[in-house]
N, C-alpha and C. Protein backbone atom coordinates (compact mmCIF):
# COMPACT_ATOMS: atom_id res chain seq x y z
N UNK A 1 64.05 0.27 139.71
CA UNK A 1 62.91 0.20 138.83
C UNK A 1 62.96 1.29 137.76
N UNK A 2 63.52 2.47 138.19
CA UNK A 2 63.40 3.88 137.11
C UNK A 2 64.66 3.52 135.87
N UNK A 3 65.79 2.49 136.81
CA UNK A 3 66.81 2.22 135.24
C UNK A 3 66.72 1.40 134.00
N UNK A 4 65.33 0.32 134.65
CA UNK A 4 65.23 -0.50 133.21
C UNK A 4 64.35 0.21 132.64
N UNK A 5 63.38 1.00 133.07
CA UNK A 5 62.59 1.42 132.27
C UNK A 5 63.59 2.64 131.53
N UNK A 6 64.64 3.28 131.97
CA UNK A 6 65.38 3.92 130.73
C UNK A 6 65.80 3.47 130.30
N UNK A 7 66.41 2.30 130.02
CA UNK A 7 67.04 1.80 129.46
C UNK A 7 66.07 1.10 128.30
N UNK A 8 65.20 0.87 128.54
CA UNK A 8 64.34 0.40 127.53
C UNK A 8 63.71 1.75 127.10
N UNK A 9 63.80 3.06 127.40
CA UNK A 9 63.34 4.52 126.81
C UNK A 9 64.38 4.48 125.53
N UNK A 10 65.77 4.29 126.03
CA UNK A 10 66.98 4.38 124.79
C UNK A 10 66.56 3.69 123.93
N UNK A 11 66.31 2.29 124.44
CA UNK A 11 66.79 1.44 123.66
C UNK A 11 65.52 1.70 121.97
N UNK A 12 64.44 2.18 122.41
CA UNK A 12 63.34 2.09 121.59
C UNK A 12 63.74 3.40 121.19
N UNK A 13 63.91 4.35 121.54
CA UNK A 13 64.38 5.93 120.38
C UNK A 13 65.74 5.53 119.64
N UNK A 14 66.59 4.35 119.71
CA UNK A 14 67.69 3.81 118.96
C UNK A 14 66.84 2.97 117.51
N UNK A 15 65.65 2.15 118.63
CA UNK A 15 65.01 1.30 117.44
C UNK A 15 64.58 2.27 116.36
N UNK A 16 63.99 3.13 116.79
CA UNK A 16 62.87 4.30 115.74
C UNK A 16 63.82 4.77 115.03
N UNK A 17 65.11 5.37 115.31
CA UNK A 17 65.82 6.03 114.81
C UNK A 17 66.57 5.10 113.74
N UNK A 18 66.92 3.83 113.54
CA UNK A 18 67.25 2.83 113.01
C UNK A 18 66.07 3.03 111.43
N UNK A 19 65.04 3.00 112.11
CA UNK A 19 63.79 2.35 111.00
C UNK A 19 63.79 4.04 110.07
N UNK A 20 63.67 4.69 111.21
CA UNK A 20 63.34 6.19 110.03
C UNK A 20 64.49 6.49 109.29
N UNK A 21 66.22 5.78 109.13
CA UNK A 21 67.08 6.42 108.65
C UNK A 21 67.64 4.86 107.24
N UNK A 22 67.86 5.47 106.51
CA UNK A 22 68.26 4.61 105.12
C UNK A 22 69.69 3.88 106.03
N UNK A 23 69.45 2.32 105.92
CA UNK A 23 70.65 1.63 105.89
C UNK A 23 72.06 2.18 105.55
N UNK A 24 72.83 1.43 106.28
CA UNK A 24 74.37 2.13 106.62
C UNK A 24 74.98 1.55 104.63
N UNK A 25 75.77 2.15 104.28
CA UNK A 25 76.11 1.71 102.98
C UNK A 25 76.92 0.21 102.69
N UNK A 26 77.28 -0.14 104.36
CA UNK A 26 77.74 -1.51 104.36
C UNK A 26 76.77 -2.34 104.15
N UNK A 27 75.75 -1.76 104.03
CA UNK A 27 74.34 -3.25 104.34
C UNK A 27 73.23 -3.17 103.63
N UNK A 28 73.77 -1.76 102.20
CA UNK A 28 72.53 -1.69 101.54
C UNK A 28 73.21 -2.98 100.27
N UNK A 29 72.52 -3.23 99.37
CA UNK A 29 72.56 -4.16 98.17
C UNK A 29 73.79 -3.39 97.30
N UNK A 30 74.50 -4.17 96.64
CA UNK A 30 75.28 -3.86 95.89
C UNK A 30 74.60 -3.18 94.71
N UNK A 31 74.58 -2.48 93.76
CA UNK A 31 73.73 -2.59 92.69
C UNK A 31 73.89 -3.44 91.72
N UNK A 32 73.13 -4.25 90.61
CA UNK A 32 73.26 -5.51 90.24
C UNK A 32 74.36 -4.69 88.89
N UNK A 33 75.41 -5.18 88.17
CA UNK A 33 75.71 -4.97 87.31
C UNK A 33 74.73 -4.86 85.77
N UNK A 34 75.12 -3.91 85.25
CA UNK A 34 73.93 -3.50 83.83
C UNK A 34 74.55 -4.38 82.76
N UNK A 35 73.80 -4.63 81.96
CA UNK A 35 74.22 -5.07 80.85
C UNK A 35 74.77 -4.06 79.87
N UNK A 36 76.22 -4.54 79.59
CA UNK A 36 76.38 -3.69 78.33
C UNK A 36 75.61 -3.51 77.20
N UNK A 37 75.35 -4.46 76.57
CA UNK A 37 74.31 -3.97 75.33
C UNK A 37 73.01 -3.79 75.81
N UNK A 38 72.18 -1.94 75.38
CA UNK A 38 71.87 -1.63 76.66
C UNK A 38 69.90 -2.37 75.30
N UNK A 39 70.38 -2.60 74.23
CA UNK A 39 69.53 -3.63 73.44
C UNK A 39 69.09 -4.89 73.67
N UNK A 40 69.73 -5.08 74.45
CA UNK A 40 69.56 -6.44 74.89
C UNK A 40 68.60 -6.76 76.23
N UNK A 41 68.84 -5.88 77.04
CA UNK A 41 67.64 -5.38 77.95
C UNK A 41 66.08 -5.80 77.50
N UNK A 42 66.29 -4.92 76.55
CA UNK A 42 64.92 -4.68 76.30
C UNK A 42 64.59 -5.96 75.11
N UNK A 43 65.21 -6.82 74.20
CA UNK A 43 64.74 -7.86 73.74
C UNK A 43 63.81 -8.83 74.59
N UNK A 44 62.94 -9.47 73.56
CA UNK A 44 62.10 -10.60 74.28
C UNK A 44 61.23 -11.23 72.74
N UNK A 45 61.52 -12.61 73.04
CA UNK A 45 60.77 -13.60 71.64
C UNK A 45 59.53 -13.93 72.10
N UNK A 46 59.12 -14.12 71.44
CA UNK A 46 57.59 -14.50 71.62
C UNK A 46 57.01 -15.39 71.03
N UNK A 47 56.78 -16.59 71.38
CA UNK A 47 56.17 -17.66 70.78
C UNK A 47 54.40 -17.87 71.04
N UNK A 48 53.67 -17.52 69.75
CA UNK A 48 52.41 -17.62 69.80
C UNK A 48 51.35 -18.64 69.45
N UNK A 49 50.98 -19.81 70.24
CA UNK A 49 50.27 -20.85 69.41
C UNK A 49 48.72 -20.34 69.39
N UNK A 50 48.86 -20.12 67.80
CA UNK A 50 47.28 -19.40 67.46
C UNK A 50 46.24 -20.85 67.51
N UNK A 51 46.21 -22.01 66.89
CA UNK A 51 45.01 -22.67 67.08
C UNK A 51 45.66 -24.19 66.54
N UNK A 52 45.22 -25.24 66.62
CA UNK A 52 45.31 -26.70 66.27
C UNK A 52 43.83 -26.72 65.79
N UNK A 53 44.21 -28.37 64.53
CA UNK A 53 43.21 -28.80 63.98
C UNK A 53 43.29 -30.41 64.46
N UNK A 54 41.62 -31.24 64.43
CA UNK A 54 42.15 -32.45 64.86
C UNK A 54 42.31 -33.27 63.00
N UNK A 55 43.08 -33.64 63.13
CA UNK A 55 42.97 -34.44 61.08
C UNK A 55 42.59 -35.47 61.22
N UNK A 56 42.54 -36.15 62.41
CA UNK A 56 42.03 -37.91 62.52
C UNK A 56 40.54 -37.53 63.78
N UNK A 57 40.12 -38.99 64.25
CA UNK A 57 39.31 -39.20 65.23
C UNK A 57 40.28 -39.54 66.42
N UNK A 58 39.80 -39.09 67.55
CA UNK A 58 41.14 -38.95 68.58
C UNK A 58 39.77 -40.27 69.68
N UNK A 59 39.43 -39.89 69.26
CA UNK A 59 38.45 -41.02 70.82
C UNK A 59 36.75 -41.29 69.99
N UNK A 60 35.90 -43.05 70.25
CA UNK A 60 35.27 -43.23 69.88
C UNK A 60 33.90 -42.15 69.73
N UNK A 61 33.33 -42.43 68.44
CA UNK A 61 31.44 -41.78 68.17
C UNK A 61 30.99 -41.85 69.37
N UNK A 62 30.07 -41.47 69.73
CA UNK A 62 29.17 -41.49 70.59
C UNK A 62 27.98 -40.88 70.15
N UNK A 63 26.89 -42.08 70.15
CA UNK A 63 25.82 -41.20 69.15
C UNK A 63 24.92 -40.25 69.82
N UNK A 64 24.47 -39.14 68.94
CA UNK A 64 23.88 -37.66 68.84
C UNK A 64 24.62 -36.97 69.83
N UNK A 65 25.64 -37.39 70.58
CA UNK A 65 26.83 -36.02 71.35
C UNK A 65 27.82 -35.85 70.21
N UNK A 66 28.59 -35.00 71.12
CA UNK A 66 29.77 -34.11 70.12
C UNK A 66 30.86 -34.51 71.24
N UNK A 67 30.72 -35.82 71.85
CA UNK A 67 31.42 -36.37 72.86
C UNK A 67 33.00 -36.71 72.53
N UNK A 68 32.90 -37.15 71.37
CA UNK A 68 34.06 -38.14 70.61
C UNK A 68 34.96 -37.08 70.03
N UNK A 69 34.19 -36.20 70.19
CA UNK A 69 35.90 -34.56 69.65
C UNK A 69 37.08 -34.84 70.99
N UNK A 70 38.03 -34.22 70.13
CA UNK A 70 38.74 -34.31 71.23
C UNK A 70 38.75 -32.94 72.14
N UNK A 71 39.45 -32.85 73.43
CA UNK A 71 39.65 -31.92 74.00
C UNK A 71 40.86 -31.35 74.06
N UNK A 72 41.41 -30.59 73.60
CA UNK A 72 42.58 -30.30 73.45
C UNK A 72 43.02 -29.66 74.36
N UNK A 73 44.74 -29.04 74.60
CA UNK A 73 45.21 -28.56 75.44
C UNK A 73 46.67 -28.95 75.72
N UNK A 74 47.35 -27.67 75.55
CA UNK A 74 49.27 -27.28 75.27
C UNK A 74 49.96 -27.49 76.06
N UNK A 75 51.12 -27.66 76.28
CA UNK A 75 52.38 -28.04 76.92
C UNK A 75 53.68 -27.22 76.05
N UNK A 76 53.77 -25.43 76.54
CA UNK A 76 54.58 -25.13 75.73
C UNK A 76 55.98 -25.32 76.63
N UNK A 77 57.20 -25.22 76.07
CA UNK A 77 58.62 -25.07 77.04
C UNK A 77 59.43 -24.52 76.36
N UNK A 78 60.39 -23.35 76.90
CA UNK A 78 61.30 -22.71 76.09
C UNK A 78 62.29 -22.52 77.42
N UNK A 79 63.48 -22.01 77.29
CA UNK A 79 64.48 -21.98 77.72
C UNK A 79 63.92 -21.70 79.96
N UNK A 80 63.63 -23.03 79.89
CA UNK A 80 63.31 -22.79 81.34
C UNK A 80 61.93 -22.25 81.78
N UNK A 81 61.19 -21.80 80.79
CA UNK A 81 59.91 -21.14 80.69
C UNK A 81 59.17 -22.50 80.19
N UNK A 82 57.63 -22.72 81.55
CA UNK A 82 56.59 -23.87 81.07
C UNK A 82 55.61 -23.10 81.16
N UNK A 83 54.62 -23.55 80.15
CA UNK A 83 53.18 -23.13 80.12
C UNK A 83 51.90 -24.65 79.87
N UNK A 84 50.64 -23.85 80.26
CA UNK A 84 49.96 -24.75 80.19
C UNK A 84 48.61 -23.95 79.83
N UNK A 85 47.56 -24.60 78.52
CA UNK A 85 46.52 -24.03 78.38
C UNK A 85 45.93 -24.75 79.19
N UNK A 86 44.36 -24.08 79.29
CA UNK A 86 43.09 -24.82 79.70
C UNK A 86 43.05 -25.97 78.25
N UNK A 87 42.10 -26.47 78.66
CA UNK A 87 41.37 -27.44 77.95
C UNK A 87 40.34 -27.08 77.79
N UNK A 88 40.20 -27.29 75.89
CA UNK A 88 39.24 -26.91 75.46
C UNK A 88 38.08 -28.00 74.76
N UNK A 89 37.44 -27.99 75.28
CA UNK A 89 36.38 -28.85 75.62
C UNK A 89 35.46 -29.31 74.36
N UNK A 90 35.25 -30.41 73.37
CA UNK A 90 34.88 -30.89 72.63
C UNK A 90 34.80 -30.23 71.30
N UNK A 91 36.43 -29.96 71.08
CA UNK A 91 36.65 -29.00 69.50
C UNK A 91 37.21 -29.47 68.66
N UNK A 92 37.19 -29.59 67.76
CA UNK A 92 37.98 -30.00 66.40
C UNK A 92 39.04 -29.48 66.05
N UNK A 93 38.62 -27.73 65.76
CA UNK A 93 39.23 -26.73 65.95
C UNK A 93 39.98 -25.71 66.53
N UNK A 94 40.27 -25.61 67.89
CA UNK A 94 40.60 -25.14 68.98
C UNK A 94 40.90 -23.95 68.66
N UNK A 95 40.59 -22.47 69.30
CA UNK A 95 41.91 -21.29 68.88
C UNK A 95 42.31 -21.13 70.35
N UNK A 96 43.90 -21.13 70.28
CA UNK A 96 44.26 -21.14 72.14
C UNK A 96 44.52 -19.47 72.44
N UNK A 97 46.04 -18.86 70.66
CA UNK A 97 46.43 -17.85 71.36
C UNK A 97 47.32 -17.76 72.85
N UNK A 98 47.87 -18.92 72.69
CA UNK A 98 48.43 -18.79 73.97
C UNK A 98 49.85 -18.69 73.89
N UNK A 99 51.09 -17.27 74.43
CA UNK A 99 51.92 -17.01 74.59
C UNK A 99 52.94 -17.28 75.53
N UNK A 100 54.15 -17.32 74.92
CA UNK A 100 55.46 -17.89 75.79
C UNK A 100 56.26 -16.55 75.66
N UNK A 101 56.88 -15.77 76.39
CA UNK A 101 58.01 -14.95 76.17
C UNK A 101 59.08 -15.05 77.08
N UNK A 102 60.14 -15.03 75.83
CA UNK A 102 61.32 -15.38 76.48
C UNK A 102 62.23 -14.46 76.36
N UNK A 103 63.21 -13.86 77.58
CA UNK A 103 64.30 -13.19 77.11
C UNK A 103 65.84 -13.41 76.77
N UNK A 104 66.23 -13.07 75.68
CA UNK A 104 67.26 -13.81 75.32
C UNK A 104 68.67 -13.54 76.02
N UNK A 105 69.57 -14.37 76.30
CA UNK A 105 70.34 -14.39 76.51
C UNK A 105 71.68 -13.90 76.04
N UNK A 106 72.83 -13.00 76.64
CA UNK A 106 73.48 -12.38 75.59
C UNK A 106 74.39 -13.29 74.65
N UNK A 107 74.76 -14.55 75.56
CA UNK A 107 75.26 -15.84 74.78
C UNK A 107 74.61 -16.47 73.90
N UNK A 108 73.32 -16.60 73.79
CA UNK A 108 72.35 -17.60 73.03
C UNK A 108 72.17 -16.79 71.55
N UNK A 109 72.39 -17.64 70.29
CA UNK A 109 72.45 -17.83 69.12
C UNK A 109 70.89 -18.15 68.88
N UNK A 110 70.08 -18.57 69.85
CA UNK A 110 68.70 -19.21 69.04
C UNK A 110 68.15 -19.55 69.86
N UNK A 111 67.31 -20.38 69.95
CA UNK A 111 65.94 -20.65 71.04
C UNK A 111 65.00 -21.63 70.69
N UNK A 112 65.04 -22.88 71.21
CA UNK A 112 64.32 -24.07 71.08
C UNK A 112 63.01 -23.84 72.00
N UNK A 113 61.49 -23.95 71.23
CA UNK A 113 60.77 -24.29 71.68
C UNK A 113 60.39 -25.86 71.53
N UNK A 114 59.14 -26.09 72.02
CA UNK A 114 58.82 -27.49 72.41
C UNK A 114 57.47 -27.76 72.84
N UNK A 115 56.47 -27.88 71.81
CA UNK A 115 55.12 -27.48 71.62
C UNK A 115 54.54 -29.27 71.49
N UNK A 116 53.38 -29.46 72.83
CA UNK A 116 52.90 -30.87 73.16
C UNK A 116 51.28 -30.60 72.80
N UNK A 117 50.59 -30.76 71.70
CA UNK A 117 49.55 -30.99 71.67
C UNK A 117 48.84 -32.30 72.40
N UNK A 118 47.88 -32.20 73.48
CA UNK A 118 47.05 -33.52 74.18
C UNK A 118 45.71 -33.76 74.34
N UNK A 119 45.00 -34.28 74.18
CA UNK A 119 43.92 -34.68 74.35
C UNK A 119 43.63 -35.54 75.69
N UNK A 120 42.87 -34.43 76.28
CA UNK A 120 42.52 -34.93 77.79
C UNK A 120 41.25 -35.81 77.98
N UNK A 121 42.15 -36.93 78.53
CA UNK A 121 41.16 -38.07 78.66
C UNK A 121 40.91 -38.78 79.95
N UNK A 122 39.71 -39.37 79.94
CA UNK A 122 39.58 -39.89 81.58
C UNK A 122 40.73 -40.92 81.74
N UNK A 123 41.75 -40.91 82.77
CA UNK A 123 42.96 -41.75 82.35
C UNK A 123 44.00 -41.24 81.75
N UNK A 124 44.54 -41.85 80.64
CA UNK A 124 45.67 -41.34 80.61
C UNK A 124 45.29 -40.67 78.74
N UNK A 125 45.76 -39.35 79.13
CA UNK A 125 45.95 -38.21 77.98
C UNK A 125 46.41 -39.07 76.33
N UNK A 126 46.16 -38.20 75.23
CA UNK A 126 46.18 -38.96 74.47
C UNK A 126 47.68 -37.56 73.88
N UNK A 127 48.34 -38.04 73.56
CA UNK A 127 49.58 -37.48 72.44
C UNK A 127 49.15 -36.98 71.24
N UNK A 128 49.08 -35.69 70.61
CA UNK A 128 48.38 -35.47 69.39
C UNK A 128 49.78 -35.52 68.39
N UNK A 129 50.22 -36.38 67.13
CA UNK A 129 51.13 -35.90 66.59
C UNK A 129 50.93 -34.73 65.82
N UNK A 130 51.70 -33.45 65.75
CA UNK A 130 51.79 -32.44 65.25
C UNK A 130 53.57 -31.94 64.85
N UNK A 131 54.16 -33.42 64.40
CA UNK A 131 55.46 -33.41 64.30
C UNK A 131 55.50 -33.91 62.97
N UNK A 132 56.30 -33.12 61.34
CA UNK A 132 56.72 -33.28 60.33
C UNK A 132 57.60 -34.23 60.28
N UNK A 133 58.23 -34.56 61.50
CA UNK A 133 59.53 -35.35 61.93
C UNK A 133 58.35 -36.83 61.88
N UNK A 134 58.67 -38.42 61.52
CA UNK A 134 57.73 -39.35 61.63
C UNK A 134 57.94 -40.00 62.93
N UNK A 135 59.93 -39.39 63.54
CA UNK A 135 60.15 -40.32 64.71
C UNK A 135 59.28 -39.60 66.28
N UNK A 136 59.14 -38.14 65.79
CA UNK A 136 57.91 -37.47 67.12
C UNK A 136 56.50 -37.36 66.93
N UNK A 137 56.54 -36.98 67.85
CA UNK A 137 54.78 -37.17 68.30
C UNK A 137 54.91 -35.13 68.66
N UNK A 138 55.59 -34.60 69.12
CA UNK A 138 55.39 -33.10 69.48
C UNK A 138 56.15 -32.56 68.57
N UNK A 139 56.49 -31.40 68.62
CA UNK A 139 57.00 -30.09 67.75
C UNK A 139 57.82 -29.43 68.82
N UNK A 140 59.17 -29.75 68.06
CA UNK A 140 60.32 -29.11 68.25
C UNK A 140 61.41 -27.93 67.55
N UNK A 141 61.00 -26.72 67.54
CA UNK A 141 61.26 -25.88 66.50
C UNK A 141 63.00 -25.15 67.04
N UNK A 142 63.34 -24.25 66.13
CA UNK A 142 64.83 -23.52 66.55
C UNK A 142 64.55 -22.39 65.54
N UNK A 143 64.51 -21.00 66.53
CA UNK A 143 64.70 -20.17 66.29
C UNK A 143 66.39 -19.30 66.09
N UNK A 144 66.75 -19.03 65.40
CA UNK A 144 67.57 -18.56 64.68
C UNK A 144 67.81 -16.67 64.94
N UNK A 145 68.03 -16.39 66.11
CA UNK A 145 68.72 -15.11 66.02
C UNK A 145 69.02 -14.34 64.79
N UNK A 146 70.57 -14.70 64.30
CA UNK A 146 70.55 -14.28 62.89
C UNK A 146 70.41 -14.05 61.92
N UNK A 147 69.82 -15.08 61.71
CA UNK A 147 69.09 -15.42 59.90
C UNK A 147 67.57 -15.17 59.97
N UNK A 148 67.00 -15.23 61.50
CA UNK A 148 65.49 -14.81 61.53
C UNK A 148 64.82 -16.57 61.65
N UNK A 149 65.57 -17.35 60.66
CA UNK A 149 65.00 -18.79 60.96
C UNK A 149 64.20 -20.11 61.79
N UNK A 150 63.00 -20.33 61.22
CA UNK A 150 62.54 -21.74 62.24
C UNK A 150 62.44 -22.65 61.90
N UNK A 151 63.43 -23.79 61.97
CA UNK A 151 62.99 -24.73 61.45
C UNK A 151 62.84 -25.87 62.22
N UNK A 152 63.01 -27.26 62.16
CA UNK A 152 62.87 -28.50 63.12
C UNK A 152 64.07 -28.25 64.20
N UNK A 153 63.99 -29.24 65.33
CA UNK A 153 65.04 -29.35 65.61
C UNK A 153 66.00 -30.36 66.04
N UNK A 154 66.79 -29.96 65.62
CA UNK A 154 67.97 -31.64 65.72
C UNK A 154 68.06 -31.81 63.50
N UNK A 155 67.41 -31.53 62.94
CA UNK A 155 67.71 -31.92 61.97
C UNK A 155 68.22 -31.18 60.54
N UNK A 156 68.34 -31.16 59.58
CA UNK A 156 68.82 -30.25 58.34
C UNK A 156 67.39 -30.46 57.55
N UNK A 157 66.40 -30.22 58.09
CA UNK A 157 65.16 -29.69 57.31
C UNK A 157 65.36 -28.39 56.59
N UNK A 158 64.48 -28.62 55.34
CA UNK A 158 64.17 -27.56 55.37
C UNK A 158 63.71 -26.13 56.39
N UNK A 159 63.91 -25.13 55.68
CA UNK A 159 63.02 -23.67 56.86
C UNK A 159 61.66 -23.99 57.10
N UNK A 160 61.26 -24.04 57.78
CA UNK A 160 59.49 -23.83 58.19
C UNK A 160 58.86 -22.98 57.51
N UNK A 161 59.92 -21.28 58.31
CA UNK A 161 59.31 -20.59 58.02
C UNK A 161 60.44 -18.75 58.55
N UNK A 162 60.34 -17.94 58.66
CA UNK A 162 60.74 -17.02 59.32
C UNK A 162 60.27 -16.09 60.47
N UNK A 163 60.69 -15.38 61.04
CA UNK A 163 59.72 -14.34 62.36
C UNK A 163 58.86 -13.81 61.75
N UNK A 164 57.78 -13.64 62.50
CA UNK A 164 56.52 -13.36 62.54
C UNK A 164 55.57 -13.51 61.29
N UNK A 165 56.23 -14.83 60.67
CA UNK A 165 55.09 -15.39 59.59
C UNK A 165 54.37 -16.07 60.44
N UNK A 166 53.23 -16.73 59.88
CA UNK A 166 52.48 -17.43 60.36
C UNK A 166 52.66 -18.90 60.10
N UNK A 167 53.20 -19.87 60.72
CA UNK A 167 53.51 -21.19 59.99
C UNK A 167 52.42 -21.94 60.71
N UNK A 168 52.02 -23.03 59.76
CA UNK A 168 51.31 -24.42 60.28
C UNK A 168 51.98 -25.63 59.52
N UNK A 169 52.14 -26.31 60.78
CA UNK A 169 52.58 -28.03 60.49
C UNK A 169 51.35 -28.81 60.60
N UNK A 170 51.75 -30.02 60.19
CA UNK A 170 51.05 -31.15 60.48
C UNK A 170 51.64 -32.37 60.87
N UNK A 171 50.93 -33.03 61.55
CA UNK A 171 51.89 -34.38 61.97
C UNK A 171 51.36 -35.34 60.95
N UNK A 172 52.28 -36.57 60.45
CA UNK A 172 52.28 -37.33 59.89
C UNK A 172 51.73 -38.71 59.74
N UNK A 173 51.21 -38.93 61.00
CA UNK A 173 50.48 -40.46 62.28
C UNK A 173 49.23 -41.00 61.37
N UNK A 174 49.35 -42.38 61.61
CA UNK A 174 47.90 -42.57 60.59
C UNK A 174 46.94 -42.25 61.92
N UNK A 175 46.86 -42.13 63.06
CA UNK A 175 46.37 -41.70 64.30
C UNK A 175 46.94 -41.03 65.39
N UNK A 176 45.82 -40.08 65.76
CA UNK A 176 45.64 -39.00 66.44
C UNK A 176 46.47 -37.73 65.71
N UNK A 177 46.13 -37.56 64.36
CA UNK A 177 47.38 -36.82 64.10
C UNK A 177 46.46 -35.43 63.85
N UNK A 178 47.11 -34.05 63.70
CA UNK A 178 46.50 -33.22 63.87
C UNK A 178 47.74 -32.00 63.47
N UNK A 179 46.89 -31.03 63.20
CA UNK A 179 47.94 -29.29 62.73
C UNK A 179 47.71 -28.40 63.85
N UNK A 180 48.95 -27.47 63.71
CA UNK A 180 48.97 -26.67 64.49
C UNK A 180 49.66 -25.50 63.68
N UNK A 181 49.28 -24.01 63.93
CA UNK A 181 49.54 -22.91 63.50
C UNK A 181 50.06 -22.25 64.66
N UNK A 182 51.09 -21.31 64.60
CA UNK A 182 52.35 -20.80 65.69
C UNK A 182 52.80 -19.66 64.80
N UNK A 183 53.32 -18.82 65.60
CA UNK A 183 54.02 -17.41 65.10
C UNK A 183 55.07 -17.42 66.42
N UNK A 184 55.96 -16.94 66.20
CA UNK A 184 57.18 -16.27 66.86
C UNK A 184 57.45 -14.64 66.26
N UNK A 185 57.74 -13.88 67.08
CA UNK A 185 57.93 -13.00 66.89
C UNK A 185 59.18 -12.27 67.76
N UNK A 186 60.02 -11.68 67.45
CA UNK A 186 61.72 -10.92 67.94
C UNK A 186 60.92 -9.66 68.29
N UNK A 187 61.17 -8.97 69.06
CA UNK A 187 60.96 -7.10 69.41
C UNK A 187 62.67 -7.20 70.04
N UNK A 188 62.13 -5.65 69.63
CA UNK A 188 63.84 -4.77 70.59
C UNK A 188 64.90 -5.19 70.16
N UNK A 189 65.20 -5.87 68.86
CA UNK A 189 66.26 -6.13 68.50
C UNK A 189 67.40 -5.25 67.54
C-alpha cells in the first residue's frame, strides 16, 4: 500500500515540475520565418464604402408610409476577406462607412474588390445595379499597387479614380439602379 502511493508522490512532483519549466527545445514552435521586406509587414488597403443613393423606385408606394424606400445593405469581398452591413431600414440615402482591410501580399500587383449593393426584401433580395459596366448588376473594381489606380474590372476602362480620392459610380439599369461612393486607401507603403 505505501509503494503506489509513492509512486504516485513521484509521479505528481515530475507532473509539477514539467508545468513550472519552459518546454524542451524539441517541442517548442519553430519560429515562423519574417518577411524580408520588413514594409510589407506593416502594409494594409483599405476599402471604404461611405454611402449609396437609390436613383430609381426599388419596391411599390405605399400610401402615407415611407414603406416603398428601399432597405439597403453590402456584400463587400476582397482577397478572401467577406463583409456584411446591417440593413438600413427605409433610406434613399444610406451612409454605411463600412470597411474592408486587406493585407497585401508580397506577390500581388493589385487587389480586386467586389461591392453588392441589395435591397432586403420579404423573399427574395432585390440586386441594386451600381455597375458602369451595362453587362453587371455589382461593382467590380482593381486596385493598382503601382500606378495607385482603380478602375473596372476585367476591362480597358477608363481610371475611376486614384487612392484615397473619393469616387462615386452609378449603375446604368432603367431599374433598381442606384450610386455608390467608396474610397480605398494604401498605408505603410
Amino acid at each position: 500500500m505505501k509503494r503506489p502511493l509513492a509512486h504516485l508522490a513521484w509521479a505528481s512532483v515530475a507532473c509539477l515540475s514539467m508545468l513550472a519549466n519552459p518546454l524542451s527545445a524539441s517541442a517548442q514552435r519553430a519560429p515562423e520565418p519574417e518577411d524580408r521586406n520588413p514594409s510589407r509587414r506593416s502594409e494594409q488597403v483599405t476599402l471604404t464604402v461611405i454611402k449609396a443613393k437609390a436613383l430609381t423606385k426599388f419596391d411599390r408606394k405605399i400610401r402615407f408610409t415611407k414603406r416603398h424606400r428601399p432597405d439597403f445593405y453590402l456584400i463587400t469581398r476582397a482577397s478572401g476577406h467577406r463583409g456584411r452591413t446591417r440593413r438600413k431600414n427605409n433610406q434613399d440615402n444610406p451612409t454605411f462607412n463600412h470597411k474592408v482591410v486587406v493585407k497585401p501580399t508580397k506577390s500581388s500587383s493589385g487587389l480586386v474588390f467586389n461591392i453588392q449593393l441589395l435591397d432586403s426584401d420579404i423573399g427574395k433580395d432585390d440586386q441594386a445595379d451600381i455597375s458602369p459596366d451595362r453587362r453587371k448588376r455589382d461593382l467590380s473594381v482593381v486596385y493598382t499597387f503601382r500606378t495607385g489606380k482603380i478602375s473596372l474590372f476585367g476591362q480597358r476602362q477608363p481610371v475611376l479614380g486614384r487612392v484615397g480620392e473619393v469616387i462615386t459610380v452609378k449603375g446604368d439599369a432603367k431599374k433598381n439602379r442606384a450610386s455608390l461612393t467608396f474610397k480605398i486607401n494604401h498605408t505603410g507603403r
